[in-house]
C-alpha atoms as a PDB file:
ATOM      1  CA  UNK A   1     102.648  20.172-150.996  1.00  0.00           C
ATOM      2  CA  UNK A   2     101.661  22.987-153.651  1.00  0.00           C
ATOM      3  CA  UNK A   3     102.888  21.241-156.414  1.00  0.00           C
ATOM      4  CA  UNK A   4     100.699  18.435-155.874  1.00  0.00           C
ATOM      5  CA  UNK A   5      98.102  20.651-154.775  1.00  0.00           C
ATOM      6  CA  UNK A   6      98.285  22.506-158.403  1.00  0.00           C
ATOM      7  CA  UNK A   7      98.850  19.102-160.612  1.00  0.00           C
ATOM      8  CA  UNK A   8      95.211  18.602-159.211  1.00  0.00           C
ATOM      9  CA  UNK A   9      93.755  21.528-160.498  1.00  0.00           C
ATOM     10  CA  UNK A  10      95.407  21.959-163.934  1.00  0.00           C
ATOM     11  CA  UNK A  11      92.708  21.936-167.015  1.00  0.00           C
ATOM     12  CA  UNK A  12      92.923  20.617-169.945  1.00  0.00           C
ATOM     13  CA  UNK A  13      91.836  23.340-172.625  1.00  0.00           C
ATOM     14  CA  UNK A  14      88.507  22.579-174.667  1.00  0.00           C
ATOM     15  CA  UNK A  15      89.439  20.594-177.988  1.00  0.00           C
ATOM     16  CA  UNK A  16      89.020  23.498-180.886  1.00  0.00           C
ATOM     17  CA  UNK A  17      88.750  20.959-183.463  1.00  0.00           C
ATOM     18  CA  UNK A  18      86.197  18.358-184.094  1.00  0.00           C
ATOM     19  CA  UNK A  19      87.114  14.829-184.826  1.00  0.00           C
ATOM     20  CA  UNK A  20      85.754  14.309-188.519  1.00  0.00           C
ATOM     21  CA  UNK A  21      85.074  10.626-189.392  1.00  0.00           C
ATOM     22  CA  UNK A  22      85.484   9.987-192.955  1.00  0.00           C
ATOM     23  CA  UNK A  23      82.415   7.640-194.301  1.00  0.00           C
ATOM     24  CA  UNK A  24      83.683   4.635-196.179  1.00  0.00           C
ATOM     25  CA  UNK A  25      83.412   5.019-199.931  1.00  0.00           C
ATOM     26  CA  UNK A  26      83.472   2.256-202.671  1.00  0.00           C
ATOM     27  CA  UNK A  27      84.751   2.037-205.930  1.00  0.00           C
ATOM     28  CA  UNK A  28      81.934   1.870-209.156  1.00  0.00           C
ATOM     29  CA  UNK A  29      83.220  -1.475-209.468  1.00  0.00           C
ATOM     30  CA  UNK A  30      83.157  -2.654-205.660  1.00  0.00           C
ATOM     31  CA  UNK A  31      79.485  -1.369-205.781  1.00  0.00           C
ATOM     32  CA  UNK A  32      78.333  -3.117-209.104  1.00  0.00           C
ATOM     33  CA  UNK A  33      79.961  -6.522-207.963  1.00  0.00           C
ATOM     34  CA  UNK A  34      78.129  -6.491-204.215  1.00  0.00           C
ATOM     35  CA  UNK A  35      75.452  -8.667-203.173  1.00  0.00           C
ATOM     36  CA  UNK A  36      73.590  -5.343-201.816  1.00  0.00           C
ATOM     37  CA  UNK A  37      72.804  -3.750-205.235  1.00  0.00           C
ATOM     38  CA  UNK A  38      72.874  -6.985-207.403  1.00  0.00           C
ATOM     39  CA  UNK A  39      68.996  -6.486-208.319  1.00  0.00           C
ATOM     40  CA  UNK A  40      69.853  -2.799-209.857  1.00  0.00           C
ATOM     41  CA  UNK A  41      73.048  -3.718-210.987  1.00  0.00           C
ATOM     42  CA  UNK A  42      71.969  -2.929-214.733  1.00  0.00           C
ATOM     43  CA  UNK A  43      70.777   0.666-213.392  1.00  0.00           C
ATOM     44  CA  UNK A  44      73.785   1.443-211.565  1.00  0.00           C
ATOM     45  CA  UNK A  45      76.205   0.668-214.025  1.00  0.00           C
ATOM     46  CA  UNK A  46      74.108   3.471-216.058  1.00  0.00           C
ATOM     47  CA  UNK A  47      73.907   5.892-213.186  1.00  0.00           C
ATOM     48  CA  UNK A  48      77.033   5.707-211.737  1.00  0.00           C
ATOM     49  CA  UNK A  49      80.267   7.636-212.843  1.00  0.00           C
ATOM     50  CA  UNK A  50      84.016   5.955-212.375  1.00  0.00           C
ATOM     51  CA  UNK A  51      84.705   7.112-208.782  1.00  0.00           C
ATOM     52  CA  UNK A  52      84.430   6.397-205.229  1.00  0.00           C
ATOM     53  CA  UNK A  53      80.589   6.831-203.767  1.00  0.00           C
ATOM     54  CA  UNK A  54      79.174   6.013-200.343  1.00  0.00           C
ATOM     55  CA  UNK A  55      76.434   3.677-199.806  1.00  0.00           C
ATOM     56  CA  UNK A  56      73.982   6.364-198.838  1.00  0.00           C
ATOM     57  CA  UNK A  57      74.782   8.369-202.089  1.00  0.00           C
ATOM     58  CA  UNK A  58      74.446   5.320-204.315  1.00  0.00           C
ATOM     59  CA  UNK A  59      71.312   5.034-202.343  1.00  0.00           C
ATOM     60  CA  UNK A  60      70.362   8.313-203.303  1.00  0.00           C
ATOM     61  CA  UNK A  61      71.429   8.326-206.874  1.00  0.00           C
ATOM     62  CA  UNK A  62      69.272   5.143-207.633  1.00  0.00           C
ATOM     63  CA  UNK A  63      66.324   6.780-205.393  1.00  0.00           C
ATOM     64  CA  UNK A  64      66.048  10.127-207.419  1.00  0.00           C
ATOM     65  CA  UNK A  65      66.238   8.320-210.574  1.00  0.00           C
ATOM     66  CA  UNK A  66      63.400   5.796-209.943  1.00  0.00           C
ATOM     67  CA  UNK A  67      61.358   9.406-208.256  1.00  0.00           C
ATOM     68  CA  UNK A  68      61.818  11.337-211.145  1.00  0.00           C
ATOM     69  CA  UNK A  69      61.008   8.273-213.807  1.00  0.00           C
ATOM     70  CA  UNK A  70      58.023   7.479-211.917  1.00  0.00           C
ATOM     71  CA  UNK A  71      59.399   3.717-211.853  1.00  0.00           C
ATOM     72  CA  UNK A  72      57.907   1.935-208.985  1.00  0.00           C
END
């Protein structure tokens, strides 16, 4: 009877770590062929460095540039 009695009020320790999702990044290539940034494909292929970017940074790169060019 105390042994099911403590199995009931046994607690699980707080998790110490968070889970970390990782966001989903894309190639320079994968980026420059998708439907998504065809109509600044000519600017991204200027802007963008070979590696592995996230939508919201391509987003962001293309965003700053047309800010700072005053290109509407």
């Amino acid at each position: 009877m105390s042994e099911a009695k403590n199995q009931g009020t046994k607690t699980q320790a707080p998790k110490t770590q968070e889970t970390k999702t990782q966001a989903v990044t894309f190639s320079k290539a994968r980026i420059l062929k998708s439907r998504a940034f065809a109509n600044r494909r000519d600017l991204l292929t200027a802007l963008l460095e070979d590696r592995d970017y996230t939508i919201d940074e391509v987003n962001l790169i293309m965003d700053n540039f047309l800010k700072t060019k005053g290109v509407k």
